[in-house]
PDB file of N, CA and C in Angstrom:
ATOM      1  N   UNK A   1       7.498  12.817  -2.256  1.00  0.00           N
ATOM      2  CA  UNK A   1       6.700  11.628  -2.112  1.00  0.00           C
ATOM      3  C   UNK A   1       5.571  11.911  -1.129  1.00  0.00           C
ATOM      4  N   UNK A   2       4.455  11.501  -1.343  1.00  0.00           N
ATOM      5  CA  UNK A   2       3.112  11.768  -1.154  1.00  0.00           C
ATOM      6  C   UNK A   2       2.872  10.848   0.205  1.00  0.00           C
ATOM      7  N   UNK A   3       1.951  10.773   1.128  1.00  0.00           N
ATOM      8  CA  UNK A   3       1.750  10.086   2.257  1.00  0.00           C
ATOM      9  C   UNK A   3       0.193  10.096   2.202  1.00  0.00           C
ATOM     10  N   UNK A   4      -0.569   8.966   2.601  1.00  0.00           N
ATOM     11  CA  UNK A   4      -1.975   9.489   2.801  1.00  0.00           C
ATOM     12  C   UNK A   4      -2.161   8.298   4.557  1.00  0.00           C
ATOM     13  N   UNK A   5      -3.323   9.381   5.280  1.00  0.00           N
ATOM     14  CA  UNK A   5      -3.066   8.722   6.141  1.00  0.00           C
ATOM     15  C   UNK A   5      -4.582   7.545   5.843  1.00  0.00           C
ATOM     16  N   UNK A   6      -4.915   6.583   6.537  1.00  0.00           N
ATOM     17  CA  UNK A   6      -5.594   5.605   5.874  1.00  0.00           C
ATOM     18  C   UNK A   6      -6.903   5.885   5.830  1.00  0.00           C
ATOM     19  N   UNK A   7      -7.536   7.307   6.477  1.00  0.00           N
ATOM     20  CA  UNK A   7      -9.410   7.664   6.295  1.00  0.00           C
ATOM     21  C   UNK A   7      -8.659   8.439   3.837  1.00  0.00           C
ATOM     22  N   UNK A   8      -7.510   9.010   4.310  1.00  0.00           N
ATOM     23  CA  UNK A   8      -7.356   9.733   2.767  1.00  0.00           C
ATOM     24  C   UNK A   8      -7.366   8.648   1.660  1.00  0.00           C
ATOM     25  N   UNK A   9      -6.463   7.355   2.052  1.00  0.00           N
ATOM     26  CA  UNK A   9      -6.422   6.490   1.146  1.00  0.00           C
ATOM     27  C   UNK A   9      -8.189   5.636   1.077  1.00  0.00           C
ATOM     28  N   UNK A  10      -8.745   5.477   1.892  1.00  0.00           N
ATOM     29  CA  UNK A  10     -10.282   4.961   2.144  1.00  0.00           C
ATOM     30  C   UNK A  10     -10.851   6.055   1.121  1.00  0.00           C
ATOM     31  N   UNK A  11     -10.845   7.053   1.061  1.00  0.00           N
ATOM     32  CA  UNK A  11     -11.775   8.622   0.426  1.00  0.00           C
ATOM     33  C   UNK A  11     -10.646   8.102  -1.150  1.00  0.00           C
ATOM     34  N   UNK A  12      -9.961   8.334  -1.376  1.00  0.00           N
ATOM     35  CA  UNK A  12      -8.816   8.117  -2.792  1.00  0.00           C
ATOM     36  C   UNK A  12      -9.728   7.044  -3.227  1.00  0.00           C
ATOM     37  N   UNK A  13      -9.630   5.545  -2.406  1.00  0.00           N
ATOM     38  CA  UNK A  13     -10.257   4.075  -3.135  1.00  0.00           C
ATOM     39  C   UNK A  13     -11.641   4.831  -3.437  1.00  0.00           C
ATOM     40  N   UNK A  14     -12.280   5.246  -3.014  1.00  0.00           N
ATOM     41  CA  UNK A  14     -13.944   5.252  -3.126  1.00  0.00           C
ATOM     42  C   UNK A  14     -14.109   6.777  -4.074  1.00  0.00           C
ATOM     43  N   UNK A  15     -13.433   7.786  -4.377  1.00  0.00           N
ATOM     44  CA  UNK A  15     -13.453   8.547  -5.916  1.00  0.00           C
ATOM     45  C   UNK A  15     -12.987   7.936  -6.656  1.00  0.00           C
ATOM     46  N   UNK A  16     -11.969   7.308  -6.767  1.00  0.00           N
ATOM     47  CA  UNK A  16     -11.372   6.359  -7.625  1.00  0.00           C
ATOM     48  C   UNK A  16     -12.552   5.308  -8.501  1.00  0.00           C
ATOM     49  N   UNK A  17     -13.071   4.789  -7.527  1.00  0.00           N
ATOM     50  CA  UNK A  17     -14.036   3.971  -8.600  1.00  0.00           C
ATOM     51  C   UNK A  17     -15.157   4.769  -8.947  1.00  0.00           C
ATOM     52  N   UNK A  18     -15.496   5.626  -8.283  1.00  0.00           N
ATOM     53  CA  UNK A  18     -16.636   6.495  -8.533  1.00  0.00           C
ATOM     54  C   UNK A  18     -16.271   7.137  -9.974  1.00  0.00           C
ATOM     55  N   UNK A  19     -15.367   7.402 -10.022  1.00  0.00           N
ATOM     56  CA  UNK A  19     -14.562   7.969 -11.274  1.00  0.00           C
ATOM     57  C   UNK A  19     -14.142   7.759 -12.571  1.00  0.00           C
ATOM     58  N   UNK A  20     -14.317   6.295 -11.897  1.00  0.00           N
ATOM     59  CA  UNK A  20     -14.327   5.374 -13.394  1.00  0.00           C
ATOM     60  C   UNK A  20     -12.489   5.115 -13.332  1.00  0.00           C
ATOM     61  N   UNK A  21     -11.979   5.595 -12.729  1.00  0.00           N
ATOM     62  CA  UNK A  21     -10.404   5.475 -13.053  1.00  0.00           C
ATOM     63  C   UNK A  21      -9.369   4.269 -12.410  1.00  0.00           C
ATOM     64  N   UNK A  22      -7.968   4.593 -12.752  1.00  0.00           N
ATOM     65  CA  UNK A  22      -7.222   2.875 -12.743  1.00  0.00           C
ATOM     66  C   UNK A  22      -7.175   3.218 -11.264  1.00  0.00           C
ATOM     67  N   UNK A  23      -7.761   1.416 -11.273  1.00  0.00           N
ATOM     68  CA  UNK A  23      -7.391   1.100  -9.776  1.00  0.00           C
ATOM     69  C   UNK A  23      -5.756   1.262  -9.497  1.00  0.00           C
ATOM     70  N   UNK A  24      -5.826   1.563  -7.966  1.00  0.00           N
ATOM     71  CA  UNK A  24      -4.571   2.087  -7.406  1.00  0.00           C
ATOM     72  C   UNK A  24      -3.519   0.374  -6.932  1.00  0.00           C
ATOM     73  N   UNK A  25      -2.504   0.260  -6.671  1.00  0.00           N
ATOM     74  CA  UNK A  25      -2.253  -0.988  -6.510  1.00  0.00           C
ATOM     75  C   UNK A  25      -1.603  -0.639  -4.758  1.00  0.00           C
ATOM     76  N   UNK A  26      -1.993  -1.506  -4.520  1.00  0.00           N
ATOM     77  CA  UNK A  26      -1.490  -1.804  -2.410  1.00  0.00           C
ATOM     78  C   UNK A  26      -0.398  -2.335  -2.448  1.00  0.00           C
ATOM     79  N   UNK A  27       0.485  -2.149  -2.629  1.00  0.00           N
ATOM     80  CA  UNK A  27       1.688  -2.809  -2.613  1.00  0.00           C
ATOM     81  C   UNK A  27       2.535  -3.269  -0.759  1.00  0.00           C
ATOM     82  N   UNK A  28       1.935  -4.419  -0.642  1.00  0.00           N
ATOM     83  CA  UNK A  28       2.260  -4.565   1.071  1.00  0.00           C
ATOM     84  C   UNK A  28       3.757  -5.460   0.740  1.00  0.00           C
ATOM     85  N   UNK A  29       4.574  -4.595   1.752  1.00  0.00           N
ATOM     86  CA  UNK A  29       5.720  -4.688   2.167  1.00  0.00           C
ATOM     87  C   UNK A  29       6.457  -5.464   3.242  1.00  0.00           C
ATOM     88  N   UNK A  30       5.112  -6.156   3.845  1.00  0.00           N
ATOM     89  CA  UNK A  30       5.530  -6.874   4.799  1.00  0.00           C
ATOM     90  C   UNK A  30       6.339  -8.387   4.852  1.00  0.00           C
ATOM     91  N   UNK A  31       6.275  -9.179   5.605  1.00  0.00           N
ATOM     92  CA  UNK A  31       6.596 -10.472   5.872  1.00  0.00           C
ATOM     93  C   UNK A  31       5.905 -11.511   5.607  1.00  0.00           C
ATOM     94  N   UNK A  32       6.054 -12.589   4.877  1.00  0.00           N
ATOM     95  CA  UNK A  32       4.848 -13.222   4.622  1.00  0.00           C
ATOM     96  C   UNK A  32       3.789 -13.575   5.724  1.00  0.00           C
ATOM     97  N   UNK A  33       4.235 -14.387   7.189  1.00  0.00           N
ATOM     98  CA  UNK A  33       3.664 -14.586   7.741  1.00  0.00           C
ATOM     99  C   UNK A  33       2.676 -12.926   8.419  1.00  0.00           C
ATOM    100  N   UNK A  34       3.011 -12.075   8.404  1.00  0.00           N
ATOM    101  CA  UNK A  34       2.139 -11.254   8.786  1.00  0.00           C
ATOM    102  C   UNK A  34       1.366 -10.864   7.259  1.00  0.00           C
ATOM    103  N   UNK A  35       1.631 -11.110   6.564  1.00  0.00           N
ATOM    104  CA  UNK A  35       0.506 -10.874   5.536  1.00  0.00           C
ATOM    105  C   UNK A  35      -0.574 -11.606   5.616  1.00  0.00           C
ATOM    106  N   UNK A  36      -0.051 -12.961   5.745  1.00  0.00           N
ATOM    107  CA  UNK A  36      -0.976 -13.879   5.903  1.00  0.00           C
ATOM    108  C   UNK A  36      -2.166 -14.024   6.811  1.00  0.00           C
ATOM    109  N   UNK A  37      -1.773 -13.079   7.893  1.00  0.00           N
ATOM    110  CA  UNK A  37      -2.280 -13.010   9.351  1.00  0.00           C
ATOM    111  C   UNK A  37      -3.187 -12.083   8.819  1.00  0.00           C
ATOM    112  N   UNK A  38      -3.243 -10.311   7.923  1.00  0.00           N
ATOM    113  CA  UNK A  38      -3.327  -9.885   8.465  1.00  0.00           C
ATOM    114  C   UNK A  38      -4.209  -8.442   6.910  1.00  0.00           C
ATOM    115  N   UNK A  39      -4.198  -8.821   6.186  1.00  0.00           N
ATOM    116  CA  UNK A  39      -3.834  -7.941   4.798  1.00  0.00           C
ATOM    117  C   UNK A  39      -5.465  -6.998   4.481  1.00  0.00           C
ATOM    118  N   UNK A  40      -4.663  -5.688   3.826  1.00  0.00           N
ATOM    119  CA  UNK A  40      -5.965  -4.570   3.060  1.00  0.00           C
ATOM    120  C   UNK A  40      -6.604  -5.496   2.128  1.00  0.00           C
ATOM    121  N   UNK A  41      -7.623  -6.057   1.612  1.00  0.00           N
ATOM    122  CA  UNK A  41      -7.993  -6.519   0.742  1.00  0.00           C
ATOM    123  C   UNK A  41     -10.053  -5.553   0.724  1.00  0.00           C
ATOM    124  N   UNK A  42      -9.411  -4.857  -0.292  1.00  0.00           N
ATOM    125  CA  UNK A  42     -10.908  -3.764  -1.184  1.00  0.00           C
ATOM    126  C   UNK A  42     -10.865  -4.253  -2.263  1.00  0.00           C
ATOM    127  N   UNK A  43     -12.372  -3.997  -2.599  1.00  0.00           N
ATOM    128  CA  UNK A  43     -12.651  -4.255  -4.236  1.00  0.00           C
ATOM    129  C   UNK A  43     -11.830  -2.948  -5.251  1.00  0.00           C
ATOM    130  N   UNK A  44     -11.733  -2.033  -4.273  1.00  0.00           N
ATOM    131  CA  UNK A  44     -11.011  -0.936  -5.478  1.00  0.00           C
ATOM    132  C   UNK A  44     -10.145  -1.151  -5.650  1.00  0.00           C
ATOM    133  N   UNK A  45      -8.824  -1.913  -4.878  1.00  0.00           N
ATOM    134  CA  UNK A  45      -7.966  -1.899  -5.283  1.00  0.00           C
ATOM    135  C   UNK A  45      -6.864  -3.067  -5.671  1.00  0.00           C
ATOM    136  N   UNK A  46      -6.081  -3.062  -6.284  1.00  0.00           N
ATOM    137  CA  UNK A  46      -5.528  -4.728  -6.409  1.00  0.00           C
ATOM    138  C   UNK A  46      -4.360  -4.486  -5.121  1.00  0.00           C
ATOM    139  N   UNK A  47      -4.330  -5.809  -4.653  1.00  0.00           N
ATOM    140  CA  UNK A  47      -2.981  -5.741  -3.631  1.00  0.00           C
ATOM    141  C   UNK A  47      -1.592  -7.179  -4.228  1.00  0.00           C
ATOM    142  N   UNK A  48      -0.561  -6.491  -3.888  1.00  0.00           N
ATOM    143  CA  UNK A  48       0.968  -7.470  -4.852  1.00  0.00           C
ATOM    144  C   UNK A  48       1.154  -7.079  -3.388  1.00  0.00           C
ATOM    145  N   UNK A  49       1.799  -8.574  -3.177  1.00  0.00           N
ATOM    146  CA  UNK A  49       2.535  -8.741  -1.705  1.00  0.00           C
ATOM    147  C   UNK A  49       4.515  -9.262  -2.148  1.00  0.00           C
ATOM    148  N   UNK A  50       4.884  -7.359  -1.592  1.00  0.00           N
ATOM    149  CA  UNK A  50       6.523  -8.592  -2.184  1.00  0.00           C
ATOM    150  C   UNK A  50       7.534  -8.001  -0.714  1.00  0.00           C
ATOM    151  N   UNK A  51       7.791  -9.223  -0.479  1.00  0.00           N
ATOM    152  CA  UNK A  51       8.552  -8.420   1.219  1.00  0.00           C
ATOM    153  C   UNK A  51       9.509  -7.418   0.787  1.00  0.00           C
ATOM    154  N   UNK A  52       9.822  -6.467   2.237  1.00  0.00           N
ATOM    155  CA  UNK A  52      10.314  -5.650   1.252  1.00  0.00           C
ATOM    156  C   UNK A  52      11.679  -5.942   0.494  1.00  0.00           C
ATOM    157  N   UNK A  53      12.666  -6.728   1.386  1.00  0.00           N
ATOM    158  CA  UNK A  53      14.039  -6.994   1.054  1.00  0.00           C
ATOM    159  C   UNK A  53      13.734  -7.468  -0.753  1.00  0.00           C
ATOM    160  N   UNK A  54      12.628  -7.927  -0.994  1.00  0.00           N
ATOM    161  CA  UNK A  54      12.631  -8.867  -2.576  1.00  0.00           C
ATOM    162  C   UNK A  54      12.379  -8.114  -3.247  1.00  0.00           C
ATOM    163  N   UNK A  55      12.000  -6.383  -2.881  1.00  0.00           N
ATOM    164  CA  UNK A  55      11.049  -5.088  -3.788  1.00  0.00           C
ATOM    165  C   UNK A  55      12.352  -4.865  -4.825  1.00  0.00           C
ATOM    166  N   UNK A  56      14.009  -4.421  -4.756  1.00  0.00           N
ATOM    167  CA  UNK A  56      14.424  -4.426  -5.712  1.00  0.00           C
ATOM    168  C   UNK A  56      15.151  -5.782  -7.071  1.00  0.00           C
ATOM    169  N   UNK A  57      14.994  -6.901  -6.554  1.00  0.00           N
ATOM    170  CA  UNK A  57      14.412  -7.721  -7.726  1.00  0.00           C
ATOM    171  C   UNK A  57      13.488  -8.087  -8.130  1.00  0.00           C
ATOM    172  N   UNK A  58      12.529  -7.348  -7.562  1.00  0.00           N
ATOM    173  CA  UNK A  58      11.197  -7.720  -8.304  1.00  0.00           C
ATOM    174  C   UNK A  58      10.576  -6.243  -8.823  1.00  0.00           C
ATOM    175  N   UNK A  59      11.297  -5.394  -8.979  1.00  0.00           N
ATOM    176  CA  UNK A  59      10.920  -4.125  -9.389  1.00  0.00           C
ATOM    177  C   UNK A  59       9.959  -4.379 -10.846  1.00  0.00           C
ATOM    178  N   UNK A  60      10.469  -4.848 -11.373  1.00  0.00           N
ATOM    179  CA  UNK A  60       9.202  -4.784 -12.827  1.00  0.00           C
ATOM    180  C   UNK A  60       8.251  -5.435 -12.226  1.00  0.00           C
ATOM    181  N   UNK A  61       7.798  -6.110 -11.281  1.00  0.00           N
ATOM    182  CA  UNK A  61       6.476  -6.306 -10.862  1.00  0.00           C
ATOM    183  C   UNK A  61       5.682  -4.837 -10.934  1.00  0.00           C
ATOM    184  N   UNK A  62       6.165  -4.059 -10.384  1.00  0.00           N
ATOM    185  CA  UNK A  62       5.407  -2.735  -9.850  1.00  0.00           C
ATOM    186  C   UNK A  62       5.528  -1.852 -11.123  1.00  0.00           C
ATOM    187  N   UNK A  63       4.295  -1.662 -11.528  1.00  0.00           N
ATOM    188  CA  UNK A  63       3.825  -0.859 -12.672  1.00  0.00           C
ATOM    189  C   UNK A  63       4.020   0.657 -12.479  1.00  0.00           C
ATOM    190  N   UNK A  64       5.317   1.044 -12.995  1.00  0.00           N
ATOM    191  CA  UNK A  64       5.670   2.820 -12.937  1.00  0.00           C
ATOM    192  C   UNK A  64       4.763   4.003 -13.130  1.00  0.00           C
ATOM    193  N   UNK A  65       3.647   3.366 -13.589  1.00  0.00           N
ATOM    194  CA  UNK A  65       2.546   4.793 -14.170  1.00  0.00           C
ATOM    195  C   UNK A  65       1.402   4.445 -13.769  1.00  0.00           C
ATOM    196  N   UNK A  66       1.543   3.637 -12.880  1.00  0.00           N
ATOM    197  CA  UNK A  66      -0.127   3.370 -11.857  1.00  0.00           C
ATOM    198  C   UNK A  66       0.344   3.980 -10.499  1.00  0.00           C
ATOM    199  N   UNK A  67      -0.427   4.411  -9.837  1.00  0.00           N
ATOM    200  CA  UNK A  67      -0.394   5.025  -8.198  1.00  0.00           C
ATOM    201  C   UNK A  67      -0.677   3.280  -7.471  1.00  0.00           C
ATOM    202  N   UNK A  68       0.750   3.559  -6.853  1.00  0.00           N
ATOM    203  CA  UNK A  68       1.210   2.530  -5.899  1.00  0.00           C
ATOM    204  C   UNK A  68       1.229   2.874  -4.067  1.00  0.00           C
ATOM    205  N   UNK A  69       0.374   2.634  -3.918  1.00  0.00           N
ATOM    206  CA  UNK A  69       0.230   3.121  -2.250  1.00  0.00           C
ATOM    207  C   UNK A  69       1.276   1.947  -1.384  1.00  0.00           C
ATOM    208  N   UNK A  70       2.493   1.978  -0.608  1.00  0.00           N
ATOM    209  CA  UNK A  70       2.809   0.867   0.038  1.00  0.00           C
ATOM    210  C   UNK A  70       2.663   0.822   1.496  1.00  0.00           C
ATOM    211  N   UNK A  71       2.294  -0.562   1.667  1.00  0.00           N
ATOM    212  CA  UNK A  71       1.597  -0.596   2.892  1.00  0.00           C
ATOM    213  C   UNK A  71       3.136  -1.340   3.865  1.00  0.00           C
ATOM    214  N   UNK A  72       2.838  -1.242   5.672  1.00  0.00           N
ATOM    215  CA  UNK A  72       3.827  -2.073   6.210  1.00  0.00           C
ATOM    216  C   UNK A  72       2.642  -1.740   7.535  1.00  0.00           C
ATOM    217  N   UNK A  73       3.659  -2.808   8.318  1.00  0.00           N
ATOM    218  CA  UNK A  73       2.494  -2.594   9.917  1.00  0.00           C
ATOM    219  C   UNK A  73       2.041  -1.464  10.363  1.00  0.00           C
ATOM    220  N   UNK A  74       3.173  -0.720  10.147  1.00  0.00           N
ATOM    221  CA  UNK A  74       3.087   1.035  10.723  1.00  0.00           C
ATOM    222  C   UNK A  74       3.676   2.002  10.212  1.00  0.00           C
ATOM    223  N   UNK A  75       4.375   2.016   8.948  1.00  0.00           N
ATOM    224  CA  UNK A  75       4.559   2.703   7.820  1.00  0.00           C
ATOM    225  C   UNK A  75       6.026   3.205   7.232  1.00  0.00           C
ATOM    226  N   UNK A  76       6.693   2.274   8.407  1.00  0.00           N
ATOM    227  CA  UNK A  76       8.231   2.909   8.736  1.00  0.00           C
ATOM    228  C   UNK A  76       8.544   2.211   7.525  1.00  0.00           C
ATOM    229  N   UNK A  77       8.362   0.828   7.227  1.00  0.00           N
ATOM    230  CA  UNK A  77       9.038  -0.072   6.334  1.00  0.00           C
ATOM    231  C   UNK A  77       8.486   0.134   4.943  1.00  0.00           C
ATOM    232  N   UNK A  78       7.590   0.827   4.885  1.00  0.00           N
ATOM    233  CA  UNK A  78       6.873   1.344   3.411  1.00  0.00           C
ATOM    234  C   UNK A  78       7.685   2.607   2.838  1.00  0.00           C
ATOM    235  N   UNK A  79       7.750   3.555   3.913  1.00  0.00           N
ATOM    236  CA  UNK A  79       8.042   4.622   4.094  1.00  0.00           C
ATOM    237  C   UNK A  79       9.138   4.706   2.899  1.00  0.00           C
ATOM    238  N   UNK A  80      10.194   3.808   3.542  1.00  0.00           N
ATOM    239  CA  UNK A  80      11.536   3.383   2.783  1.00  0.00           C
ATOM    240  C   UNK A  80      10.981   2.612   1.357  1.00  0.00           C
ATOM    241  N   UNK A  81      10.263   1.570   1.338  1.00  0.00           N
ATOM    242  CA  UNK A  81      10.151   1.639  -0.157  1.00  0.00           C
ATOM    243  C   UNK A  81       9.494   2.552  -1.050  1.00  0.00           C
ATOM    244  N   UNK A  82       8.196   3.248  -0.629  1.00  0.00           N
ATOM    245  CA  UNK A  82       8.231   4.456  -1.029  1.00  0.00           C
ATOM    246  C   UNK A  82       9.080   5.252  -2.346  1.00  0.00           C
ATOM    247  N   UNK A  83      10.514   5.694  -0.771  1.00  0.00           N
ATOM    248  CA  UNK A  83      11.537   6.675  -1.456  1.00  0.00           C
ATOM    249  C   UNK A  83      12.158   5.859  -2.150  1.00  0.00           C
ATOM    250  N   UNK A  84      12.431   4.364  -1.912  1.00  0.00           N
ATOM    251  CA  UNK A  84      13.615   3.665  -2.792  1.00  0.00           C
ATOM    252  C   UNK A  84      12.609   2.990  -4.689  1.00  0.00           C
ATOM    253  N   UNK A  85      10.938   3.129  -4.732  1.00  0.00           N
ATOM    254  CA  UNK A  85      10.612   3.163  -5.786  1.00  0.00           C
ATOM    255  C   UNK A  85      10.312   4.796  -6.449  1.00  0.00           C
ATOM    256  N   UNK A  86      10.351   5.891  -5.274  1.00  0.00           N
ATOM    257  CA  UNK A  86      10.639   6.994  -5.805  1.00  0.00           C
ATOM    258  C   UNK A  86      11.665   7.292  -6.827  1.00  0.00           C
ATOM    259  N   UNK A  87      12.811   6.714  -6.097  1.00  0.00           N
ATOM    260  CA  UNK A  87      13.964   7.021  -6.824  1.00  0.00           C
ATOM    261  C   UNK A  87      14.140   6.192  -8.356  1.00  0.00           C
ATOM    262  N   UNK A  88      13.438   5.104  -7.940  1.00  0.00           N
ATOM    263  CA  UNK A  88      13.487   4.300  -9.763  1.00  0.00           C
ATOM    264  C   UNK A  88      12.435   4.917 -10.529  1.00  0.00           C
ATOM    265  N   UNK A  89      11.964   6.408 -10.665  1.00  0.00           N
ATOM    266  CA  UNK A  89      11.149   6.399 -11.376  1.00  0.00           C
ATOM    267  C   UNK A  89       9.952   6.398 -11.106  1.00  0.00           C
ATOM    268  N   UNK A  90       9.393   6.088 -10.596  1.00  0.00           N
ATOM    269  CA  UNK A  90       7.897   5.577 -10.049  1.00  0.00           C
ATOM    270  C   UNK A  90       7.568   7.022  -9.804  1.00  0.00           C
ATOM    271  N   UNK A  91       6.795   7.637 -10.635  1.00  0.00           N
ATOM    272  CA  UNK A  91       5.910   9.046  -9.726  1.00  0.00           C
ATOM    273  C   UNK A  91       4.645   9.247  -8.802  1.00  0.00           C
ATOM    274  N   UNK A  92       4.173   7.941  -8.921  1.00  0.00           N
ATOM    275  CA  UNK A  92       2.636   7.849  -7.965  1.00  0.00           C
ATOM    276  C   UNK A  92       3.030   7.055  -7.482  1.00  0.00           C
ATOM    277  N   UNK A  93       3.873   7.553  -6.191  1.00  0.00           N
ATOM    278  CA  UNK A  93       4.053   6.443  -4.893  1.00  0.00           C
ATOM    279  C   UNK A  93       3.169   7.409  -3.959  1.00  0.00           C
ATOM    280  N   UNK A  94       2.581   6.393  -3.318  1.00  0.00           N
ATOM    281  CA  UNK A  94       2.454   7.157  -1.231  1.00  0.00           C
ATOM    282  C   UNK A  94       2.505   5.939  -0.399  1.00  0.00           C
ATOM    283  N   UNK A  95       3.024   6.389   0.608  1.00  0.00           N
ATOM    284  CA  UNK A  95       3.258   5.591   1.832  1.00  0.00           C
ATOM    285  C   UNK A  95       1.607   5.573   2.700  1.00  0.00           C
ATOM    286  N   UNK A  96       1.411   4.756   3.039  1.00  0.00           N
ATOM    287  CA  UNK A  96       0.272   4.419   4.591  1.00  0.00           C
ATOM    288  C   UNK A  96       0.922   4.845   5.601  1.00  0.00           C
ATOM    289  N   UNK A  97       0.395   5.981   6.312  1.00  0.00           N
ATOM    290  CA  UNK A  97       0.926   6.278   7.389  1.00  0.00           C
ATOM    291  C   UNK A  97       0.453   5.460   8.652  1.00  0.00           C
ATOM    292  N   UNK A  98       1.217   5.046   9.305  1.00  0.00           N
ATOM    293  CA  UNK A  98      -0.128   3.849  10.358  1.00  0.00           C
ATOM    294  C   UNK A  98       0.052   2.630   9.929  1.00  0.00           C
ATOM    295  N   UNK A  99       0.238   2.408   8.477  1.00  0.00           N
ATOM    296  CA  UNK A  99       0.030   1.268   8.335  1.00  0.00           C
ATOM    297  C   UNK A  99      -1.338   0.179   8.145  1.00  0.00           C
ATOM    298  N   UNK A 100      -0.926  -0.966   8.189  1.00  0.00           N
ATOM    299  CA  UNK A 100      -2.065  -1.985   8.231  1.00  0.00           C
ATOM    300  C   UNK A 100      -2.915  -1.530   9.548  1.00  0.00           C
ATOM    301  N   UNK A 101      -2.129  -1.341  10.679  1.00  0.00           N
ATOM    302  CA  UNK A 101      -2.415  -1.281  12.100  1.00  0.00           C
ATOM    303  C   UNK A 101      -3.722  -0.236  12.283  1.00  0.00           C
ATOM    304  N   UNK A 102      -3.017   0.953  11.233  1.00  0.00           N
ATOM    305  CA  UNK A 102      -4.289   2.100  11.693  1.00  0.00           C
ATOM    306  C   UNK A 102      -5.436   2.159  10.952  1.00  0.00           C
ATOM    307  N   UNK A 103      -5.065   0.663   9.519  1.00  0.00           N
ATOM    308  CA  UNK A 103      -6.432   0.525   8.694  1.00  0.00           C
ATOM    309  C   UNK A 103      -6.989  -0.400   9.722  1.00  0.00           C
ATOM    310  N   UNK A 104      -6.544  -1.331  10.359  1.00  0.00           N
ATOM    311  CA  UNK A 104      -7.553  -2.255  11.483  1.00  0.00           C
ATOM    312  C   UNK A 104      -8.258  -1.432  12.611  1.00  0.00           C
ATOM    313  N   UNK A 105      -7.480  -0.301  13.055  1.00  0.00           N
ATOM    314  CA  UNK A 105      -7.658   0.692  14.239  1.00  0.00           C
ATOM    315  C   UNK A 105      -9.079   1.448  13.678  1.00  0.00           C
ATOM    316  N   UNK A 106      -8.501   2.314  12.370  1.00  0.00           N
ATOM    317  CA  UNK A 106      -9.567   2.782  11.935  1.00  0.00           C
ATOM    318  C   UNK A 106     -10.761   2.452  10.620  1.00  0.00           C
ATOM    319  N   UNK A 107     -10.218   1.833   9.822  1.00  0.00           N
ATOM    320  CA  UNK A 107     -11.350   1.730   9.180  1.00  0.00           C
ATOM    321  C   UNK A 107     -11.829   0.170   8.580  1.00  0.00           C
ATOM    322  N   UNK A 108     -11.347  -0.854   9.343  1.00  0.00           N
ATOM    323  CA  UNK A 108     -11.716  -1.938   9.003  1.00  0.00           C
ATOM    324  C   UNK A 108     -11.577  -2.784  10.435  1.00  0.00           C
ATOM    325  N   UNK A 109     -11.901  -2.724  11.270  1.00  0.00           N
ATOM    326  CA  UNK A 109     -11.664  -3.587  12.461  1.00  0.00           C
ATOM    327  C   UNK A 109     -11.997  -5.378  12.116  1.00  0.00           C
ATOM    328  N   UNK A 110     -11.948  -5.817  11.050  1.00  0.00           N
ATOM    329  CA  UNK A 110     -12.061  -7.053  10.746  1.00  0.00           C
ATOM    330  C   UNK A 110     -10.896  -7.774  10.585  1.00  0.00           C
ATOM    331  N   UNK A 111      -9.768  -6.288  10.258  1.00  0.00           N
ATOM    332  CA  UNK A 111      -8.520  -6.905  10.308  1.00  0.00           C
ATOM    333  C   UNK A 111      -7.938  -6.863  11.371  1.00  0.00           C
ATOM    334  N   UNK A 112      -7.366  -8.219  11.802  1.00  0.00           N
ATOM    335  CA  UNK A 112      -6.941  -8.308  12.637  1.00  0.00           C
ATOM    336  C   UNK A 112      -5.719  -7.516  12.807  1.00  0.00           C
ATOM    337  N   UNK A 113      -5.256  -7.438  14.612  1.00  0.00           N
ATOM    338  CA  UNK A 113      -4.004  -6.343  14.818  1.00  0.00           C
ATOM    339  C   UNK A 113      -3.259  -7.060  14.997  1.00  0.00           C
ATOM    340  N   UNK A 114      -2.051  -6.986  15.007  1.00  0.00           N
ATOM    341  CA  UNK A 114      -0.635  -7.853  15.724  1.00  0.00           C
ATOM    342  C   UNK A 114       0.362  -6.920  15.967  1.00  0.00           C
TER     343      UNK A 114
END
């Protein structure tokens, strides 16, 4: 399972459309109220917010043959869904290393930190 840290996933979104190819999906893992507070939202990419405890009944949400990047504050809680949609199959997973935290740190300071 693949990791990108968030300048790789920023460079991925922006060949990606340059490329003409399927948008990648953000799959944030968090809590609602910190989503709410706090979320990646790019034109390249679509974002599905499912906490993580709800990720294995809601597994057919998440499309097996699209590259699913999952996001969490700081990457520990992605990390784990990640390997646990690794294991169902899913071959284009990567985790955010950092998290939301190090996309606000580094490449979007609009999002707020918590």
């Amino acid at each position: 399972m693949q990791q990108y840290t968030v300048r790789e996933l920023q460079q991925h979104l922006l060949d990606s459309a340059a490329a003409g190819t399927a948008r990648p999906l953000l799959l944030d893992v968090r809590e609602p109220w910190e989503f709410s507070l706090a979320a990646i939202r790019v034109p390249q990419a679509d974002t599905l917010h499912i906490p993580m405890q709800e990720v294995p009944a809601r597994l057919a949400e998440i499309e097996a043959e699209r590259l699913v990047v999952c996001v969490c504050h700081h990457g520990m809680r992605s990390l784990q869904v990640a390997h646990f949609l690794a294991g169902q199959g899913h071959d284009q997973v990567v985790n955010l290393q950092g998290g939301i935290d190090a996309w606000s740190e580094q490449i979007d300071p609009n999002v707020p930190r918590y």
